[in-house]
N, C-alpha and C. Protein backbone atom coordinates (compact mmCIF):
# COMPACT_ATOMS: atom_id res chain seq x y z
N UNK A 1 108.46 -71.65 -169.34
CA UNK A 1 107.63 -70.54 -168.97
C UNK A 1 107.85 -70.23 -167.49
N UNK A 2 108.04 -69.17 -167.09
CA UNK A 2 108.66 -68.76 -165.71
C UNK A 2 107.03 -67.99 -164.96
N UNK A 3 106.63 -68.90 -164.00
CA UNK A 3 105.35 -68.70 -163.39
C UNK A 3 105.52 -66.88 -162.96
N UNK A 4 106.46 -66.23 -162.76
CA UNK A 4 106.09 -64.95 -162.38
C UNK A 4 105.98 -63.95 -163.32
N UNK A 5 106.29 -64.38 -165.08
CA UNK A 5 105.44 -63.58 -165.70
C UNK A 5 104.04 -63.74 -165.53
N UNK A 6 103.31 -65.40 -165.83
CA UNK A 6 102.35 -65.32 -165.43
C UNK A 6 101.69 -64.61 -164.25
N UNK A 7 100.46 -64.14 -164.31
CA UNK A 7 99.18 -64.05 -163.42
C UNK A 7 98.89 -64.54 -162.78
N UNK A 8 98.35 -64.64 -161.41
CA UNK A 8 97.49 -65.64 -160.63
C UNK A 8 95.89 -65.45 -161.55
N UNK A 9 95.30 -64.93 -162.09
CA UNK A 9 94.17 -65.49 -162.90
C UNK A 9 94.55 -66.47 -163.72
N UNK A 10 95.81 -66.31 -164.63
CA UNK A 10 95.48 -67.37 -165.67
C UNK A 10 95.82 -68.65 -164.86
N UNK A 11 96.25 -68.85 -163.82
CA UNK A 11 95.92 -70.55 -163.25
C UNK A 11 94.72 -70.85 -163.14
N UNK A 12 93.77 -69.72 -162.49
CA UNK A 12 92.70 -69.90 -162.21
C UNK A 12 91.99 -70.24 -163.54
N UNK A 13 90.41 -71.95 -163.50
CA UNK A 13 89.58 -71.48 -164.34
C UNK A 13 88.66 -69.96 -164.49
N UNK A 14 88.67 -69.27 -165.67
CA UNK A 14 88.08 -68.58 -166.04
C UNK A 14 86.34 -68.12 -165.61
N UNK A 15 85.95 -69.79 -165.79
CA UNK A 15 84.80 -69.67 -164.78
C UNK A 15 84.64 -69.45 -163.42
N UNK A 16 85.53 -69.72 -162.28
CA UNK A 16 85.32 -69.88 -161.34
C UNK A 16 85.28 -68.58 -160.22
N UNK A 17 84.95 -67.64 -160.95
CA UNK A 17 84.79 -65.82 -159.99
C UNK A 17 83.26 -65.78 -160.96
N UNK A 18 82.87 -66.55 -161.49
CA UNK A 18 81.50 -66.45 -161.96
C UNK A 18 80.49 -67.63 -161.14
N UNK A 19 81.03 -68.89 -160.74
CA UNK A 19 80.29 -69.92 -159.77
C UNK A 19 80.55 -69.52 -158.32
N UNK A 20 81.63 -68.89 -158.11
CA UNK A 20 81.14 -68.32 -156.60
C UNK A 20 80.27 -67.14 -156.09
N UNK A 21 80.02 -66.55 -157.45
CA UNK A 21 79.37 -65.18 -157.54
C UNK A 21 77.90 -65.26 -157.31
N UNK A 22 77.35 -66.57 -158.68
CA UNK A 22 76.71 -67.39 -157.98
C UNK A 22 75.55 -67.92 -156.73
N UNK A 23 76.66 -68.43 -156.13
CA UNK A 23 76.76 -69.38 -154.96
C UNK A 23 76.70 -67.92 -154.18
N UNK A 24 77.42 -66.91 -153.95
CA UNK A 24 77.31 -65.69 -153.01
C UNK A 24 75.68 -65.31 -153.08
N UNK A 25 75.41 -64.73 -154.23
CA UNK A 25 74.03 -63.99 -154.26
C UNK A 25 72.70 -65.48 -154.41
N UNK A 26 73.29 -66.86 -154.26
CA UNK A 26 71.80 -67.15 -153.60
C UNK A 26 71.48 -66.88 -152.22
N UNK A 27 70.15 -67.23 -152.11
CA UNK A 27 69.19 -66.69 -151.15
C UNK A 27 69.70 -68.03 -149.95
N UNK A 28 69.89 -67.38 -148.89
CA UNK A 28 70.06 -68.65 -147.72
C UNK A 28 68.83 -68.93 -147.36
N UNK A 29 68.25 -70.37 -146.92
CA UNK A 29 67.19 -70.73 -146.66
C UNK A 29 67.02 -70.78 -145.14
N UNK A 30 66.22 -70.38 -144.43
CA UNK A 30 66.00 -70.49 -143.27
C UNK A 30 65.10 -71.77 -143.06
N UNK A 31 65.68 -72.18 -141.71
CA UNK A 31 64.61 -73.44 -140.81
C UNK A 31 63.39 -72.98 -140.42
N UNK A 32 62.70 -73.70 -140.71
CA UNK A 32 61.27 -72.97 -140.08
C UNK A 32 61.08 -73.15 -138.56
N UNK A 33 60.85 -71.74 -138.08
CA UNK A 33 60.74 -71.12 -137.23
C UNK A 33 59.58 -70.87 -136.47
N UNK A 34 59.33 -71.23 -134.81
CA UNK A 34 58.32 -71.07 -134.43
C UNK A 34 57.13 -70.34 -134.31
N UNK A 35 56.18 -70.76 -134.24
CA UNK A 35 55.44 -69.87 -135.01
C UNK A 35 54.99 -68.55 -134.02
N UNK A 36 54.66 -67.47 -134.33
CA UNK A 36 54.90 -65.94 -133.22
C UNK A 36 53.90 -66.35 -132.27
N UNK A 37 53.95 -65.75 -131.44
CA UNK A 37 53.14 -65.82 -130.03
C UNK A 37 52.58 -64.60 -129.86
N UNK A 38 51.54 -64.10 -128.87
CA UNK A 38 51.01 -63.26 -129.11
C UNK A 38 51.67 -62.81 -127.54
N UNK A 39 51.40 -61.46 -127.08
CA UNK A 39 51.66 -60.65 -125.76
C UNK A 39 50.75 -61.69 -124.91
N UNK A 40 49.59 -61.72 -124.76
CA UNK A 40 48.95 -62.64 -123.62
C UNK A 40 49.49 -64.46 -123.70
N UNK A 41 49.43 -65.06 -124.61
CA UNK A 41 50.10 -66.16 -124.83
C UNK A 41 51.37 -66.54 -123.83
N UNK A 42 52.94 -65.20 -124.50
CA UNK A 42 53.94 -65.26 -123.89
C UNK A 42 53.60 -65.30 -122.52
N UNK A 43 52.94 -63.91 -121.92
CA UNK A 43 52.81 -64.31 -120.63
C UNK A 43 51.92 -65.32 -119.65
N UNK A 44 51.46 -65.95 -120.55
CA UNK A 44 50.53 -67.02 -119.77
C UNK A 44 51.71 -68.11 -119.75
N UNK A 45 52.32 -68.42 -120.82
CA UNK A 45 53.53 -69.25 -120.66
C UNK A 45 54.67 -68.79 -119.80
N UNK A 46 55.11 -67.63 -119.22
CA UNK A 46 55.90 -67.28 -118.25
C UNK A 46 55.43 -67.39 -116.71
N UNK A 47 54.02 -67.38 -117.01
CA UNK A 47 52.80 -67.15 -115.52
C UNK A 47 53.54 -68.89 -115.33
N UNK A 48 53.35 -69.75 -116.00
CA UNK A 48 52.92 -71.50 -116.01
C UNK A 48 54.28 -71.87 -115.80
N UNK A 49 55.05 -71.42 -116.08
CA UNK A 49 56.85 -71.50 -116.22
C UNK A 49 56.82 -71.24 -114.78
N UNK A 50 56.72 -70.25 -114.33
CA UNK A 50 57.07 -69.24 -112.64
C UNK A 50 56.60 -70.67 -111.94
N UNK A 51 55.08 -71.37 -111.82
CA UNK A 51 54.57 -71.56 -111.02
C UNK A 51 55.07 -73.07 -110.88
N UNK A 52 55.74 -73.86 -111.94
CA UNK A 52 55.97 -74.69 -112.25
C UNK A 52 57.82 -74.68 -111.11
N UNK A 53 57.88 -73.64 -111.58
CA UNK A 53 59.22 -73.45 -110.68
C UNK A 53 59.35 -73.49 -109.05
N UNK A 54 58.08 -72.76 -108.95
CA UNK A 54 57.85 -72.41 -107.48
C UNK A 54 57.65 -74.38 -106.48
N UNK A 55 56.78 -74.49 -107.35
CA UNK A 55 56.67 -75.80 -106.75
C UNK A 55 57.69 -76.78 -106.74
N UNK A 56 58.10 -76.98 -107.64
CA UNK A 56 59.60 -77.33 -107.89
C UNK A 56 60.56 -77.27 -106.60
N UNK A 57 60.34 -75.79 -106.54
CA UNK A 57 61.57 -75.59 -105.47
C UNK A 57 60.89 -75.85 -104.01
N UNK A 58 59.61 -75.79 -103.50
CA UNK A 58 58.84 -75.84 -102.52
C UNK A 58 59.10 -77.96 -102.27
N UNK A 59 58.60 -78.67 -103.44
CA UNK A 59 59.23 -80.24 -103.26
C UNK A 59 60.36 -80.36 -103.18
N UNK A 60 61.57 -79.43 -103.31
CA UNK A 60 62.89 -79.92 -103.02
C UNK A 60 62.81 -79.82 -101.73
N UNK A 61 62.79 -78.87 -100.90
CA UNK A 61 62.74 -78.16 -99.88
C UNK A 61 61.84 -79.36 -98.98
N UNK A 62 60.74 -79.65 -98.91
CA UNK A 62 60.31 -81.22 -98.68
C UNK A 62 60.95 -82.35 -98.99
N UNK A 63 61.46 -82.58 -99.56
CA UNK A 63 62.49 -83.70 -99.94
C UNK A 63 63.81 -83.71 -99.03
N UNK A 64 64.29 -82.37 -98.81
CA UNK A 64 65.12 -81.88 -98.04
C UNK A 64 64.86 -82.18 -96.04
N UNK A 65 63.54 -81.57 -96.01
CA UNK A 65 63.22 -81.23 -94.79
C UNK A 65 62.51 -83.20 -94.53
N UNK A 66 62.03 -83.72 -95.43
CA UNK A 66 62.34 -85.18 -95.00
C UNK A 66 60.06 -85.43 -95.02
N UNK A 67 59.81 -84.13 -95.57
CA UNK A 67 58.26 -84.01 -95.39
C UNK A 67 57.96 -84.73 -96.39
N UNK A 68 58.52 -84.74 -97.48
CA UNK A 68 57.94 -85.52 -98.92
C UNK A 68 59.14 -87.03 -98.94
N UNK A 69 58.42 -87.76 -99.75
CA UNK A 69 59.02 -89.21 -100.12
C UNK A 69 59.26 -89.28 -101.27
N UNK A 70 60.67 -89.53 -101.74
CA UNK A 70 61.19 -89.54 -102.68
C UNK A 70 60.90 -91.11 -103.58
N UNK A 71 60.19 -92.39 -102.66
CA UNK A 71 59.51 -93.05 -103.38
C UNK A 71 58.61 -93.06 -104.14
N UNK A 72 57.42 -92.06 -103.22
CA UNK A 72 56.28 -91.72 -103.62
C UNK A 72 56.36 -90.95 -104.87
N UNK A 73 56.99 -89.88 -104.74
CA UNK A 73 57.43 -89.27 -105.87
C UNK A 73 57.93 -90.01 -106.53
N UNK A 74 58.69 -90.50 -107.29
CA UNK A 74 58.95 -91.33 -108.58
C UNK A 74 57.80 -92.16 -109.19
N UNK A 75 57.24 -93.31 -108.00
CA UNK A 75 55.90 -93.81 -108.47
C UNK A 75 55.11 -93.14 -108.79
N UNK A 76 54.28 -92.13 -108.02
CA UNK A 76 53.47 -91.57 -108.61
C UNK A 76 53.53 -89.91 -108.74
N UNK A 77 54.62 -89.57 -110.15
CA UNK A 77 54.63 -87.91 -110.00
C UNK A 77 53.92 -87.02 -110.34
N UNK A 78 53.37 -86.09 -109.40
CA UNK A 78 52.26 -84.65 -109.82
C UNK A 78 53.14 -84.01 -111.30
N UNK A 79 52.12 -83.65 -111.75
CA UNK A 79 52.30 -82.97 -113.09
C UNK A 79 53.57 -81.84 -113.07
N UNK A 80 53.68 -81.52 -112.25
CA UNK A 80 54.66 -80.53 -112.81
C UNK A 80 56.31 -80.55 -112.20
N UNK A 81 56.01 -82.28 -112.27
CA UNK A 81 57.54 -82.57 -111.83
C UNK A 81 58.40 -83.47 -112.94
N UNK A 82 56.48 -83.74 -113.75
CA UNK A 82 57.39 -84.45 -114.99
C UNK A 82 58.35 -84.45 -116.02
N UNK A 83 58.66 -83.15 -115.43
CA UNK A 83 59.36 -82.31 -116.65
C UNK A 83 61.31 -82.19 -116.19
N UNK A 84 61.13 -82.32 -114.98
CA UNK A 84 62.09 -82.43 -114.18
C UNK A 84 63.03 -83.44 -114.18
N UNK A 85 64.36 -83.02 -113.79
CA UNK A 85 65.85 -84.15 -114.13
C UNK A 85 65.87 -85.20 -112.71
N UNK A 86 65.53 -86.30 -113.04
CA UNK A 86 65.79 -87.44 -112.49
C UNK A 86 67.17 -86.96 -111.29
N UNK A 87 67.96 -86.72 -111.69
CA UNK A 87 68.94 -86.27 -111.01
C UNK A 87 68.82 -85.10 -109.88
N UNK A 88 68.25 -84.29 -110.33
CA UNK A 88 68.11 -82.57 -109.87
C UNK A 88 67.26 -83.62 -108.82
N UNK A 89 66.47 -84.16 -108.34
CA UNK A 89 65.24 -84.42 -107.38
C UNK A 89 65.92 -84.93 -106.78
N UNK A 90 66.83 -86.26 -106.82
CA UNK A 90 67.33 -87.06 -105.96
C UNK A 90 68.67 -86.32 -105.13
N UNK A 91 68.98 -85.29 -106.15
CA UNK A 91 70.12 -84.48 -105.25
C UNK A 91 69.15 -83.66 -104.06
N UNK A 92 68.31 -83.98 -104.03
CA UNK A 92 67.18 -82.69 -102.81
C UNK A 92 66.92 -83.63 -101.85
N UNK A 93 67.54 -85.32 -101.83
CA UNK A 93 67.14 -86.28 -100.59
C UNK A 93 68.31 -86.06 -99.87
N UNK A 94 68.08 -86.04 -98.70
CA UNK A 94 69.10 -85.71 -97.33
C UNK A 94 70.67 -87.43 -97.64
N UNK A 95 71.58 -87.02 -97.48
CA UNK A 95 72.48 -87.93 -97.74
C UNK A 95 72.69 -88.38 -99.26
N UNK A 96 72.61 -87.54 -100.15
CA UNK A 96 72.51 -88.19 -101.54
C UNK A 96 73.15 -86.96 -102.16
N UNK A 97 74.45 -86.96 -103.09
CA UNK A 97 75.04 -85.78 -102.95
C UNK A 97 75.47 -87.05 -104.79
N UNK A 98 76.09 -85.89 -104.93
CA UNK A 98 76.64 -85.99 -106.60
C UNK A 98 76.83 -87.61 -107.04
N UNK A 99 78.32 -87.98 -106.06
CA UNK A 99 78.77 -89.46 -106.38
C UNK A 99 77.81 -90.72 -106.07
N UNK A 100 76.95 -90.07 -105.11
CA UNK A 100 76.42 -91.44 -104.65
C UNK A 100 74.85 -91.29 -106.11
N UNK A 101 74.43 -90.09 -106.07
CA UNK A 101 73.39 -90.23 -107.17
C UNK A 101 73.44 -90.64 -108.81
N UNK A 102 75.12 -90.61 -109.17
CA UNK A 102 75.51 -90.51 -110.29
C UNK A 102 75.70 -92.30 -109.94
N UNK A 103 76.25 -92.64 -109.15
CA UNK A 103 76.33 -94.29 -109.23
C UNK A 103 74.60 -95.30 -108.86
N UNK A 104 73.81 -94.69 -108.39
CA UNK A 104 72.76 -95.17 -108.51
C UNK A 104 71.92 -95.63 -109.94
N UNK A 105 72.16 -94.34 -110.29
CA UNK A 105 71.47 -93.76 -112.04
C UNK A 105 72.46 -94.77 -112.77
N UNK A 106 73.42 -95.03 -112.59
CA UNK A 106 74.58 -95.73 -113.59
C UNK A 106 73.78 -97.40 -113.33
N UNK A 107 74.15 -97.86 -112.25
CA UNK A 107 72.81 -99.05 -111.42
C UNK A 107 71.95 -99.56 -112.46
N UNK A 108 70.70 -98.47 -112.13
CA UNK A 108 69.92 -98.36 -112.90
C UNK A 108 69.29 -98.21 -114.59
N UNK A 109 70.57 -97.97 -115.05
CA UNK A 109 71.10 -97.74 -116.18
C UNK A 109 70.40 -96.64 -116.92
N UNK A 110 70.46 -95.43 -116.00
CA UNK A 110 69.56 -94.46 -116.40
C UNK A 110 70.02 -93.04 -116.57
N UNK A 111 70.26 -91.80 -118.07
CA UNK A 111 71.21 -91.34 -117.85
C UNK A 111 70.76 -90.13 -116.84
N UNK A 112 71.78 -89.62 -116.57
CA UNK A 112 71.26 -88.40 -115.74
C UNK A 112 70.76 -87.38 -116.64
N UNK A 113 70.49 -86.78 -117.58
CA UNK A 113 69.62 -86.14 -118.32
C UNK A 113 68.00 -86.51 -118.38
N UNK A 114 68.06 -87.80 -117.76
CA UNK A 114 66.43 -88.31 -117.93
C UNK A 114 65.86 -87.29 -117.02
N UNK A 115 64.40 -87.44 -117.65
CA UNK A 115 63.05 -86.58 -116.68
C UNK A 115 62.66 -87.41 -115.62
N UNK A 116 61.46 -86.96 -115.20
CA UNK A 116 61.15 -88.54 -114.47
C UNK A 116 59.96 -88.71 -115.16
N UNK A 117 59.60 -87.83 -116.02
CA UNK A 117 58.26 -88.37 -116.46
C UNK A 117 58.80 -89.28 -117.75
N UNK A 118 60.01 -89.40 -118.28
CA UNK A 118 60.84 -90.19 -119.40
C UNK A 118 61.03 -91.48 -118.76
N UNK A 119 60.92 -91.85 -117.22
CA UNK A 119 61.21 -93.10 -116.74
C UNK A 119 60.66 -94.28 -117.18
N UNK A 120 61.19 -95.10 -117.58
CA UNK A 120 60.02 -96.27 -118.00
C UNK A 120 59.70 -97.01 -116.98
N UNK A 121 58.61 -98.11 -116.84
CA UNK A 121 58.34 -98.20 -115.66
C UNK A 121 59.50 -99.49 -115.01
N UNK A 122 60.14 -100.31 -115.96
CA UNK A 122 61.23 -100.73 -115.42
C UNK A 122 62.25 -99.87 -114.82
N UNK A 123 62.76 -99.10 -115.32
CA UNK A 123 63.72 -97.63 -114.50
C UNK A 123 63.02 -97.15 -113.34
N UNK A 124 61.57 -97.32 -113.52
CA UNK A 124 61.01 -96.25 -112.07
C UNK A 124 60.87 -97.36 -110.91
N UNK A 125 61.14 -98.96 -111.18
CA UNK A 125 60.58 -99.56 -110.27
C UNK A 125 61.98 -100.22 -109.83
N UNK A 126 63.23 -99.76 -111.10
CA UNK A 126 64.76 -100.21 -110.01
C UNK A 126 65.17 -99.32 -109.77
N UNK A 127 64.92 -98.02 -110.12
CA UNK A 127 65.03 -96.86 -108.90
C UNK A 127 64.82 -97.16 -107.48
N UNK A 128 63.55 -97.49 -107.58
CA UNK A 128 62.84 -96.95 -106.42
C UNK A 128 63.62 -98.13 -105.28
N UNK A 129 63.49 -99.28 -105.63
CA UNK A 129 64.51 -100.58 -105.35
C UNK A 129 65.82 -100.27 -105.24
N UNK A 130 66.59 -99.80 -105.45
CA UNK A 130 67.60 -99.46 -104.89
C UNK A 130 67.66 -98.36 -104.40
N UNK A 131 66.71 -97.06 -104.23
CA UNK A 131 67.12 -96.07 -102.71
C UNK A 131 66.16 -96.93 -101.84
N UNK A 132 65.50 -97.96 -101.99
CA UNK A 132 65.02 -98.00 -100.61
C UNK A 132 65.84 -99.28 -100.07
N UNK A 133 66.99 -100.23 -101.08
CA UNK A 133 67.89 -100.85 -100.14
C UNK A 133 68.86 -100.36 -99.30
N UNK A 134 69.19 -98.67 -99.84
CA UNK A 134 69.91 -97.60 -99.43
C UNK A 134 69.71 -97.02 -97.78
């Protein structure tokens, strides 16, 4: 039998333009999805976002200018720093730049994605122990 009289259907099962047909017209299931927010909601959460930022950048800027303590801060952090990268803060201490913060955190065995409010209190207390042998 010489395949180019044949068809490309008759290789094919017979069924199988009926199981993908199928498989096409089911319904895709979606992940459930957060649930809607209302106009005042969103912006109370953008108001809390802004202000959360502001301060943020106002303690780097102290951290920088040498006004805030980067001990103090780790031991005991105000609320709206808990949210914040372990890393991102310590890059805002005067002399502490990429390599030297990335080998501290390694030290410590802590990754740089951590928060500081994720610190456990063993991580927050050999942190703090090694920038202040620093």
């Amino acid at each position: 039998m010489n395949l180019g009289e044949i068809g490309r259907d008759a290789l094919a099962p017979p069924r199988l333009a009926a199981i993908l047909a199928a498989h096409m017209a089911a319904p895709v299931k979606m992940s459930a999805a957060a649930p809607e927010r209302s106009l005042d909601q969103r912006m109370d959460a953008l108001r809390r976002a802004n202000d959360i930022r502001t301060a943020r950048a106002k303690l780097k800027k102290d951290l920088k200018a040498g006004k805030a303590n980067i001990h103090a801060l780790l031991l005991d952090p105000p609320e709206y720093v808990m949210t914040a990268k372990v890393f991102d803060m310590l890059l805002a201490v005067p002399k502490y730049g990429r390599v030297k913060t990335n080998r501290i955190l390694n030290q410590c065995r802590i990754s740089p994605s951590k928060t500081i409010g994720g610190l456990s209190e063993r991580q927050r207390a050999e942190l703090v122990s090694q920038l202040r042998s620093r």
